[in-house]
Structure formats: structure tokens, C-alpha cells
PDB file of N, CA and C in Angstrom:
ATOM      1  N   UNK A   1      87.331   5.832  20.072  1.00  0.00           N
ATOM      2  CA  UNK A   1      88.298   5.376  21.034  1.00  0.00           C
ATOM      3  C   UNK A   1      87.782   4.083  21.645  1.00  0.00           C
ATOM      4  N   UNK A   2      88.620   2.928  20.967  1.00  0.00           N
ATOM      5  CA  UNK A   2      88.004   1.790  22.224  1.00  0.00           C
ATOM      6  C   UNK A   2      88.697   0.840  23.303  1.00  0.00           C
ATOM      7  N   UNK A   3      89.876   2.369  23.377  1.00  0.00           N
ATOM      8  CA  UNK A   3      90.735   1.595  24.586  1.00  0.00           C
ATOM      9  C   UNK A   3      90.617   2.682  25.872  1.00  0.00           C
ATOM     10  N   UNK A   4      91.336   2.132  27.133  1.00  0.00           N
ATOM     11  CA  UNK A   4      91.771   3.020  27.662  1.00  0.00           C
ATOM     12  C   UNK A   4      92.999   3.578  27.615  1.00  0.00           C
ATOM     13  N   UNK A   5      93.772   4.285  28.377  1.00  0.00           N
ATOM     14  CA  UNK A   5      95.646   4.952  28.046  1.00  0.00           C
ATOM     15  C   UNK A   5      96.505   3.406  27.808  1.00  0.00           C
ATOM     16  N   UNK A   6      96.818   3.637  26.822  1.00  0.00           N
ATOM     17  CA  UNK A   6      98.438   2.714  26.592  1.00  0.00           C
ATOM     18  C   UNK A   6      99.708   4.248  27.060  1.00  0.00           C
ATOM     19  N   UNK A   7     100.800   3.059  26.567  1.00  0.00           N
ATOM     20  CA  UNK A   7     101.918   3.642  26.669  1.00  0.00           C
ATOM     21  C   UNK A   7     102.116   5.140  25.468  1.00  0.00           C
ATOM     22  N   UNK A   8     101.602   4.371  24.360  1.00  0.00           N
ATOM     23  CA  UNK A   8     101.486   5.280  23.651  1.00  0.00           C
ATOM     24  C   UNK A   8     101.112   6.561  23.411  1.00  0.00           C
ATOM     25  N   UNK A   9      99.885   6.671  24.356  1.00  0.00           N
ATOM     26  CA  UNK A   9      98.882   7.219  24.208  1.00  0.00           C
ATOM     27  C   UNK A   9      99.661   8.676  25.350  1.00  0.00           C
ATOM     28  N   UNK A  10     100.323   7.713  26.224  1.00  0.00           N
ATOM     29  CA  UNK A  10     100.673   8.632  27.165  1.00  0.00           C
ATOM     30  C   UNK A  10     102.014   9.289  27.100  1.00  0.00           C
ATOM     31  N   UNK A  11     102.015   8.767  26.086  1.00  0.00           N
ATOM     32  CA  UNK A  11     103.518   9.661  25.343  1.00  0.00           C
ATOM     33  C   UNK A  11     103.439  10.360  24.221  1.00  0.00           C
ATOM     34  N   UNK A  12     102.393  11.127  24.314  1.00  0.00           N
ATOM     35  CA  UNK A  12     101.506  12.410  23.433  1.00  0.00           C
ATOM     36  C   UNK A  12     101.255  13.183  24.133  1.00  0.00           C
ATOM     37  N   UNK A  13     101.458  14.401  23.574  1.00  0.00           N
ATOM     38  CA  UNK A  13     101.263  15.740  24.145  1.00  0.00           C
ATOM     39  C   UNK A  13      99.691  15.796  24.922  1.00  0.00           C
ATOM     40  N   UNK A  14      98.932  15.318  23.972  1.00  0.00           N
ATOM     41  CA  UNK A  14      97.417  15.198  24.475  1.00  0.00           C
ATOM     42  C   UNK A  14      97.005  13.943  25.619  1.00  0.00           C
ATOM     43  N   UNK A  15      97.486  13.408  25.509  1.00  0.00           N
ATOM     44  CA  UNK A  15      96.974  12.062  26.117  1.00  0.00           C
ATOM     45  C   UNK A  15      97.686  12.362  27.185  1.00  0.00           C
ATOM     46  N   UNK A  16      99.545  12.716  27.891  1.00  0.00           N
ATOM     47  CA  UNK A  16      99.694  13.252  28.891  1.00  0.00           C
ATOM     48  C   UNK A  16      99.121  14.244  29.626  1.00  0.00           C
ATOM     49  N   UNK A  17      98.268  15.257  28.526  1.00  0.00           N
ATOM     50  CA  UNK A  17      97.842  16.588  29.006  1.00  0.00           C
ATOM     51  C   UNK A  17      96.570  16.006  29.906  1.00  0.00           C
ATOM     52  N   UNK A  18      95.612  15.494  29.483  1.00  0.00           N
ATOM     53  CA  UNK A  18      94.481  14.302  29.870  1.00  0.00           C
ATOM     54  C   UNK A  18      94.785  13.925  31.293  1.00  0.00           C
ATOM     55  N   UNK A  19      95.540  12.587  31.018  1.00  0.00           N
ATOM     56  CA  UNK A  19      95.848  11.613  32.321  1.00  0.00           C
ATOM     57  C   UNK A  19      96.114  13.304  33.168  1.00  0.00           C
ATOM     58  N   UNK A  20      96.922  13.882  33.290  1.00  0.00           N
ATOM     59  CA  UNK A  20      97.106  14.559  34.464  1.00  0.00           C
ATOM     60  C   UNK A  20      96.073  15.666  34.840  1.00  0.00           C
ATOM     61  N   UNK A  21      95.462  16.107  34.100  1.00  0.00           N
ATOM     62  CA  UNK A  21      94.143  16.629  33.701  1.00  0.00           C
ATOM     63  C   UNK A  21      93.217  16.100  35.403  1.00  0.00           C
ATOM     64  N   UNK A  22      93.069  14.972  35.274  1.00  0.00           N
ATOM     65  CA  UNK A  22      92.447  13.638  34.945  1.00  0.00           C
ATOM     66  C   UNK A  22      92.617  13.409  36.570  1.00  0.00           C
ATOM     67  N   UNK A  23      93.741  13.045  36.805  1.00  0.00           N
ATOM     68  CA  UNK A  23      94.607  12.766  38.210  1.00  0.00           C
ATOM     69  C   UNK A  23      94.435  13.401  39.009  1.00  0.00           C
ATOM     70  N   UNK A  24      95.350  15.123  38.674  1.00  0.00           N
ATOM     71  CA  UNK A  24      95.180  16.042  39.534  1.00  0.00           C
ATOM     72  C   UNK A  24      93.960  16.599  40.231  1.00  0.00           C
ATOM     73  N   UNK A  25      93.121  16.419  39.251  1.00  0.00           N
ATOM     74  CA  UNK A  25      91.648  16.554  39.603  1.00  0.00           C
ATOM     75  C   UNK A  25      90.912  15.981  40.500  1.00  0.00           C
ATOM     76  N   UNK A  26      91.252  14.585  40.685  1.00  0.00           N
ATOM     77  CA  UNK A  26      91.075  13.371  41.399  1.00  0.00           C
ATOM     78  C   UNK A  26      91.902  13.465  42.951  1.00  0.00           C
ATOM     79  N   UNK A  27      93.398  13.443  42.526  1.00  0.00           N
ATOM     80  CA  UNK A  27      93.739  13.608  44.228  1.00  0.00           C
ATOM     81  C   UNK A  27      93.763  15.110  45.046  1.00  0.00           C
ATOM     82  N   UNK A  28      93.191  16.171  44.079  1.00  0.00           N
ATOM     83  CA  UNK A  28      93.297  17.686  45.047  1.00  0.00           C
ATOM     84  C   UNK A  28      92.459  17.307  46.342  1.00  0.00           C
ATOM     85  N   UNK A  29      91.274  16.403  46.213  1.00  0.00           N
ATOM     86  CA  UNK A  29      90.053  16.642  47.068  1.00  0.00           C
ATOM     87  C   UNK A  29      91.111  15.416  48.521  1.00  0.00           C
ATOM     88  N   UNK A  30      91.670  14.935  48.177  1.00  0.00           N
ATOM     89  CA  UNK A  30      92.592  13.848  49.040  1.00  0.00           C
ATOM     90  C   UNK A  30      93.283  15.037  50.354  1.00  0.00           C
ATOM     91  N   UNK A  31      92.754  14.914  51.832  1.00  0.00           N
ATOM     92  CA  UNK A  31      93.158  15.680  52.856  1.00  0.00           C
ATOM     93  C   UNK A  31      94.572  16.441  53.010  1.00  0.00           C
ATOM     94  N   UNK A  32      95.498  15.539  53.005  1.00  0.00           N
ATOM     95  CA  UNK A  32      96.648  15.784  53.110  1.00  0.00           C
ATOM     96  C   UNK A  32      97.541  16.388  51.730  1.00  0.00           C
ATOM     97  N   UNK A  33      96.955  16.259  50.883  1.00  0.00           N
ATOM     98  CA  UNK A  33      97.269  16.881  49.272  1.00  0.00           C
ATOM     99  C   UNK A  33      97.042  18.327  49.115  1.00  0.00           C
ATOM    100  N   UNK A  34      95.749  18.540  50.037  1.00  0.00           N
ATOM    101  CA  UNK A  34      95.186  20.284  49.954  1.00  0.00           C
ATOM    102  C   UNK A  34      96.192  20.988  49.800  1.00  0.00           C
ATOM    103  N   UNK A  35      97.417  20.624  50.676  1.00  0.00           N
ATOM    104  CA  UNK A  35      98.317  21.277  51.329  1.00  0.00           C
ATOM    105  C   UNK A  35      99.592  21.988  49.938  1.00  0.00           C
ATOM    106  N   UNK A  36      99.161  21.180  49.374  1.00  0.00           N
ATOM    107  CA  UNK A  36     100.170  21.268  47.877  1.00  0.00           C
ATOM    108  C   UNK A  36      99.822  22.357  47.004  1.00  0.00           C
ATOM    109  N   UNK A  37     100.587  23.663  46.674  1.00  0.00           N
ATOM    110  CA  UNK A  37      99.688  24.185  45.478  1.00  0.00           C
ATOM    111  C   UNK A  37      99.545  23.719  43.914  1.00  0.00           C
ATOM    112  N   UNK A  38      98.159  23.654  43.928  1.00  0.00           N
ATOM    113  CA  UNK A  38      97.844  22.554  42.406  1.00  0.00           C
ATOM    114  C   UNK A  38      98.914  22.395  41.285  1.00  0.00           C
ATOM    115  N   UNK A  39      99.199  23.876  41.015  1.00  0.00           N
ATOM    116  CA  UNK A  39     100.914  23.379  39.841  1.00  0.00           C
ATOM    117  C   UNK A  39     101.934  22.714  40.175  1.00  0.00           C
ATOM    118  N   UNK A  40     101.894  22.444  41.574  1.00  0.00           N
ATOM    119  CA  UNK A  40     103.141  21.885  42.167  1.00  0.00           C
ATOM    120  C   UNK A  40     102.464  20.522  41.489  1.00  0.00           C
ATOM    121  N   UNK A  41     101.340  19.954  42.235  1.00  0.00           N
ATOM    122  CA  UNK A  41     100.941  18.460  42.347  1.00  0.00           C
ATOM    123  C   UNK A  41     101.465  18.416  41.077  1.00  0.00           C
ATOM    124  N   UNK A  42     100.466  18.924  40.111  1.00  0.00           N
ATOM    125  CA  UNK A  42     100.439  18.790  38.333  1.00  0.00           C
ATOM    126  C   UNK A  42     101.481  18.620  37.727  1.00  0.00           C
ATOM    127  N   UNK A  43     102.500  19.483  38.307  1.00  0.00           N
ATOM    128  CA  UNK A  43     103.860  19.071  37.646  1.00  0.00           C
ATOM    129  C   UNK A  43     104.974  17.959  37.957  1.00  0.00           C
ATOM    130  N   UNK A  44     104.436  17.617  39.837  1.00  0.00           N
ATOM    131  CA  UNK A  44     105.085  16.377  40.328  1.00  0.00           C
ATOM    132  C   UNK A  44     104.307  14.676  39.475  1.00  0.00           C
ATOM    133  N   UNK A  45     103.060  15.270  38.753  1.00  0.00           N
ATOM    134  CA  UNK A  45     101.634  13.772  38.766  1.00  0.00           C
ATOM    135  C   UNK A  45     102.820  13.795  37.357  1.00  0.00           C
ATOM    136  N   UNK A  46     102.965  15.319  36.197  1.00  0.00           N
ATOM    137  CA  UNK A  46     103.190  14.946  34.813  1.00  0.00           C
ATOM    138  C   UNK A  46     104.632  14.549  34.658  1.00  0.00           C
ATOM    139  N   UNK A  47     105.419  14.581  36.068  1.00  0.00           N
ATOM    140  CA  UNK A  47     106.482  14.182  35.587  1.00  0.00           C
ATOM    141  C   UNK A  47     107.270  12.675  35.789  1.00  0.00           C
ATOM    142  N   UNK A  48     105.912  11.923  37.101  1.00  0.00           N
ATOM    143  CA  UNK A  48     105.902  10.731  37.162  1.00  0.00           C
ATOM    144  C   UNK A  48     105.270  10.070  35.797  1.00  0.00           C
ATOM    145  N   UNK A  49     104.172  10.070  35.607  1.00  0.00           N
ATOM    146  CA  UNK A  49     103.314   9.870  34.341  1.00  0.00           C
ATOM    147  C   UNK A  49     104.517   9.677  33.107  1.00  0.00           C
ATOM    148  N   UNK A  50     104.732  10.993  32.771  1.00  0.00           N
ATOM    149  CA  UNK A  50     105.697  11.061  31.665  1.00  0.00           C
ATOM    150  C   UNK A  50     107.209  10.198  31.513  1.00  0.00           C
ATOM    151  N   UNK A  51     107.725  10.357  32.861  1.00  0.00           N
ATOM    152  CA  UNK A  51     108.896   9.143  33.148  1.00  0.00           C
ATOM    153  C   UNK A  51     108.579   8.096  33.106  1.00  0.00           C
ATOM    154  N   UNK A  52     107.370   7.415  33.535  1.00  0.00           N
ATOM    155  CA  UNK A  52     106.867   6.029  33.834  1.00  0.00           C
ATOM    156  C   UNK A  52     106.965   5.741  32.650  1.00  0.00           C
ATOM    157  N   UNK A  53     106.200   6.372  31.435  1.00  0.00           N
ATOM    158  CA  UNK A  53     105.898   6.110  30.024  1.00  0.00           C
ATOM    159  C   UNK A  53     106.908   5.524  29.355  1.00  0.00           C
ATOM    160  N   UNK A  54     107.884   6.796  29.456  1.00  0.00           N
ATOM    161  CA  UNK A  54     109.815   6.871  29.112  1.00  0.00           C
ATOM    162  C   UNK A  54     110.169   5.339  29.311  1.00  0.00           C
ATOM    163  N   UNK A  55     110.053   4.995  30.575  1.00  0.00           N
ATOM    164  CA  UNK A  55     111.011   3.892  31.161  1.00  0.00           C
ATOM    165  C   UNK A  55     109.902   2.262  30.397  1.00  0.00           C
ATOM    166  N   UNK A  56     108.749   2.744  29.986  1.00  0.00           N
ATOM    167  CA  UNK A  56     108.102   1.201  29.844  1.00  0.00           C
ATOM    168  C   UNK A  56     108.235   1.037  28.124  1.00  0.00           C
ATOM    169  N   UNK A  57     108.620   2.547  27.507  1.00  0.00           N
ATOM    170  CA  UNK A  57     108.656   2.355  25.903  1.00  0.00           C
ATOM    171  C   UNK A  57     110.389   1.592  25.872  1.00  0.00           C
ATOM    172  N   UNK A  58     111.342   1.672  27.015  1.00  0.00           N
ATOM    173  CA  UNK A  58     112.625   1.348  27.043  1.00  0.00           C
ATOM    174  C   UNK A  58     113.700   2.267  26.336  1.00  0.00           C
ATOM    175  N   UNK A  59     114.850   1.644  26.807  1.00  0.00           N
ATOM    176  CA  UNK A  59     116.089   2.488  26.146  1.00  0.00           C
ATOM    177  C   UNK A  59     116.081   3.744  26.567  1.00  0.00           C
ATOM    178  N   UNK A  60     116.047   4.362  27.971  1.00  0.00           N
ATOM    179  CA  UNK A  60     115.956   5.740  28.272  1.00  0.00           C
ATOM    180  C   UNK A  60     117.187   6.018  28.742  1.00  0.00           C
ATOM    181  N   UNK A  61     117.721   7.038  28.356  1.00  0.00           N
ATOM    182  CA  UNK A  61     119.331   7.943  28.335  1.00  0.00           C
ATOM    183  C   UNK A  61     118.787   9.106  29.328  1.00  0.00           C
ATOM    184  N   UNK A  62     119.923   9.862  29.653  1.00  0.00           N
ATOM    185  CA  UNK A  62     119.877  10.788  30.843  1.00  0.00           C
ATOM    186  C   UNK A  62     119.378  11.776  29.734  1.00  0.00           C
ATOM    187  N   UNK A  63     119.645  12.149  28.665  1.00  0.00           N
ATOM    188  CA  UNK A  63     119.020  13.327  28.071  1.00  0.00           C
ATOM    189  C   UNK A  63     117.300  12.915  27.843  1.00  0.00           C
ATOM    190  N   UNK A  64     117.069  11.967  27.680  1.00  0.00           N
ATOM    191  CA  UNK A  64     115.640  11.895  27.621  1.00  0.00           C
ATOM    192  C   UNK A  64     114.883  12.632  28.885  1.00  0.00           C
ATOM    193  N   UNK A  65     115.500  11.580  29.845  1.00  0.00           N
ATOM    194  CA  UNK A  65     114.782  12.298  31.452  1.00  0.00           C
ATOM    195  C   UNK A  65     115.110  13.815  31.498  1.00  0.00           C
ATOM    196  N   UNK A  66     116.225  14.264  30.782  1.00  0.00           N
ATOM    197  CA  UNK A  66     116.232  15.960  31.132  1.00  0.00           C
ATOM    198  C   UNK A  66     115.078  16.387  30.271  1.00  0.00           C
ATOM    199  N   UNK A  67     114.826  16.293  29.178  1.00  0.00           N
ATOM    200  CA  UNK A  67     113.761  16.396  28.409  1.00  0.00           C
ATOM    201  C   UNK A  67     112.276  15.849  29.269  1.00  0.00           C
ATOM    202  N   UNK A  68     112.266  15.153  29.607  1.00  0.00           N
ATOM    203  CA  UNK A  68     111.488  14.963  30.071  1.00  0.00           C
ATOM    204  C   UNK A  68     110.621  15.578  31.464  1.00  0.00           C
ATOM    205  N   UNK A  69     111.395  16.139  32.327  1.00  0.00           N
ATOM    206  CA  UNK A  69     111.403  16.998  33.167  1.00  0.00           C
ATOM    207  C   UNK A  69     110.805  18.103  32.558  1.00  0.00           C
ATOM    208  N   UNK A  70     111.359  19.234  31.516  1.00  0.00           N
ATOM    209  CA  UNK A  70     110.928  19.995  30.791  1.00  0.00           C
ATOM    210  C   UNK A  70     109.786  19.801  30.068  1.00  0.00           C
ATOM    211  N   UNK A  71     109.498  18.681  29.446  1.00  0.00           N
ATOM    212  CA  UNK A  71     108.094  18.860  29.151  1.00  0.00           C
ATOM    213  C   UNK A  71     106.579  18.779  29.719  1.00  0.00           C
ATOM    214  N   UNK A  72     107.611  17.871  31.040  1.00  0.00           N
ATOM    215  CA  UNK A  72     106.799  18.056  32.401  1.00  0.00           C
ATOM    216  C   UNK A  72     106.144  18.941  32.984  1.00  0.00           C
ATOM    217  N   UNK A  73     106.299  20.119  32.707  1.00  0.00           N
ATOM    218  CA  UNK A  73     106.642  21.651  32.287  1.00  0.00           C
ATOM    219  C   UNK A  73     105.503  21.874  31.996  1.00  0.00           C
ATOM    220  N   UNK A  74     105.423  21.951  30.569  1.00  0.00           N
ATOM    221  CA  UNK A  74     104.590  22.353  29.766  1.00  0.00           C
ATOM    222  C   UNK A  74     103.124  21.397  29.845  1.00  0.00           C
ATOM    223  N   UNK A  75     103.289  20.216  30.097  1.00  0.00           N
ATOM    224  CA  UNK A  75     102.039  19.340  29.877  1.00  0.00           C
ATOM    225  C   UNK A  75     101.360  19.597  31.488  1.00  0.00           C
ATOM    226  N   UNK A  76     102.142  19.919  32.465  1.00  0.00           N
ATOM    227  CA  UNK A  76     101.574  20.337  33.793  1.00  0.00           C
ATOM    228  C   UNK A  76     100.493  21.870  33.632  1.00  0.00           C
ATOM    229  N   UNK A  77     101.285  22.702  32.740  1.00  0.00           N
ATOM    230  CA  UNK A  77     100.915  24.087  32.868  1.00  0.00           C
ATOM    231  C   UNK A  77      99.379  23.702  31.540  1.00  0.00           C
ATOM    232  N   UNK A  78      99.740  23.047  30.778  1.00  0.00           N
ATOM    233  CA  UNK A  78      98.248  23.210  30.192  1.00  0.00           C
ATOM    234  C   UNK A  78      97.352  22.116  30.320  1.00  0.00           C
ATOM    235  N   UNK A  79      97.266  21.271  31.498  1.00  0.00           N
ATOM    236  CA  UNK A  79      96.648  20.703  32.658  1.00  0.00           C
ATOM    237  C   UNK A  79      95.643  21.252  33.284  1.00  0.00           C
ATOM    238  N   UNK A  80      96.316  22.500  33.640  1.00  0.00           N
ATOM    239  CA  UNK A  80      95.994  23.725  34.886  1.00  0.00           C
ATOM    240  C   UNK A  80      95.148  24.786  33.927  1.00  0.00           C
ATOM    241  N   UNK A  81      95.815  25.091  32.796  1.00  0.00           N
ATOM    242  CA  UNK A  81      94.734  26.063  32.061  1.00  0.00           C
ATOM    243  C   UNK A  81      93.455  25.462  31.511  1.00  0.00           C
ATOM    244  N   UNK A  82      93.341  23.940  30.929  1.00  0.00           N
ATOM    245  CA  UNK A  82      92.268  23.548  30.114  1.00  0.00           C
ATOM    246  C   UNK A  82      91.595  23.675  31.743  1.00  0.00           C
ATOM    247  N   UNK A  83      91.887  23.161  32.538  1.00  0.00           N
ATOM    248  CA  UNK A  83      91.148  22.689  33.636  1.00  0.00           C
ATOM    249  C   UNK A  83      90.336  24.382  34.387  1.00  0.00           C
ATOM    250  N   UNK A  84      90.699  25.462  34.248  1.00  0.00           N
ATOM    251  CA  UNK A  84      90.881  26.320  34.635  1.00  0.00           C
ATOM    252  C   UNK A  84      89.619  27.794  33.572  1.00  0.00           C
ATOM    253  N   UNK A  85      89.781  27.021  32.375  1.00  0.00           N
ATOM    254  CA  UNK A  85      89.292  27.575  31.374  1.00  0.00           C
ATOM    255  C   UNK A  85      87.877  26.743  31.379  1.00  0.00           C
ATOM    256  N   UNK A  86      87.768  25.417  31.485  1.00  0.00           N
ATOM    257  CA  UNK A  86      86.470  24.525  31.715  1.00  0.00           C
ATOM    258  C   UNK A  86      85.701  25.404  32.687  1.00  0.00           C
ATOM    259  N   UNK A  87      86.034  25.838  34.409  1.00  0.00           N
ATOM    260  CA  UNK A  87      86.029  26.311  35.494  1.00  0.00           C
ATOM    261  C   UNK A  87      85.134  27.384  35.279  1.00  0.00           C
ATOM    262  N   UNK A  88      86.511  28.404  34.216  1.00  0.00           N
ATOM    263  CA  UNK A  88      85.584  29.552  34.521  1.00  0.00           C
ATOM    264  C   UNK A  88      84.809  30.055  33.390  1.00  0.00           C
ATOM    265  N   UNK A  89      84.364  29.043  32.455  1.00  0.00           N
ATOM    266  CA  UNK A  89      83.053  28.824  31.724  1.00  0.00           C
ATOM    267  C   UNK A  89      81.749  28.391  32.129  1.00  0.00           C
ATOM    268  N   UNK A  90      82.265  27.543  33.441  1.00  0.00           N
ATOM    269  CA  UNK A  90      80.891  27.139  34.204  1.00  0.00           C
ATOM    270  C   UNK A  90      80.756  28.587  35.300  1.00  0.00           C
ATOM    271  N   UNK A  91      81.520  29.419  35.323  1.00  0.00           N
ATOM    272  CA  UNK A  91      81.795  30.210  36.462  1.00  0.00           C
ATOM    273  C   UNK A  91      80.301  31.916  35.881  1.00  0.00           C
ATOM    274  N   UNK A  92      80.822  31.889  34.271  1.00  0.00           N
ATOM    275  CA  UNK A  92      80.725  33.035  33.368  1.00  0.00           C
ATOM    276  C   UNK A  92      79.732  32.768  33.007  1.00  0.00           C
TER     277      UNK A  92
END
């Protein structure tokens, strides 16, 4: 790897899963964020992330963003498990 995230990158199942990975991890410790429960953040970080991506590859239709919402979904929830599964390997 000898870049950091493109557009591309962040419009992959993996590379979204990452960045928010990545993020969420970063602003939980932020005071006023505590307040959020972590799937919430994760799914509000993957569905900015994932739209941002949408809107800079161009040509985005309302069914994309519904799609997009939904996979928001899924790339939030296994965010929370890799992150969770790392956790409680250092835990075990």
C-alpha cells in the first residue's frame, strides 16, 4: 500500500469498514461524544463517509443514497465487531 484512502478505496466494503473502524475509535474518547452509544456514532461516521464518497465519484440518484444508508448498516455493524473482537482478544 503506498497511498493513503482515495475515493476509491472508500467505496469498498473494506476500506469503508477501516476509515470508520479508524474514526470511531478516534472521536469516542472526544467529551461530548461519550454521550452517543458507539453504533449510533459508527453508523452516523459510515454514513457520512460513504455519502461523501457517493457524491465525489459523481452522478448520485436518490436510489443510490437509499442504498447507501443501508449499507451504512452493515459497514457500521462490522466496524463495531472487528473492533470488538480485536478488544476481547486482548481481554482473553
Amino acid at each position: 500500500m503506498n497511498s493513503f484512502f482515495d475515493n476509491g478505496m472508500l467505496l469498498t466494503y473494506s476500506g469503508a469498514t477501516l476509515a470508520v473502524t479508524l474514526i470511531t475509535q478516534f472521536l469516542k474518547s472526544i467529551r461530548w461524544l461519550d454521550r452517543i452509544p458507539t453504533r449510533v456514532l459508527s453508523y452516523l461516521i459510515a454514513l457520512v463517509i460513504m455519502t461523501a464518497a457517493a457524491f465525489a465519484r459523481g452522478g448520485v440518484r436518490w436510489q443510490e443514497l437509499a442504498l447507501t444508508a443501508v449499507n451504512a448498516v452493515v459497514v457500521a455493524l462490522a466496524a463495531n465487531g472487528a473492533f470488538d473482537s480485536v478488544n476481547d482478544r486482548k481481554a482473553g
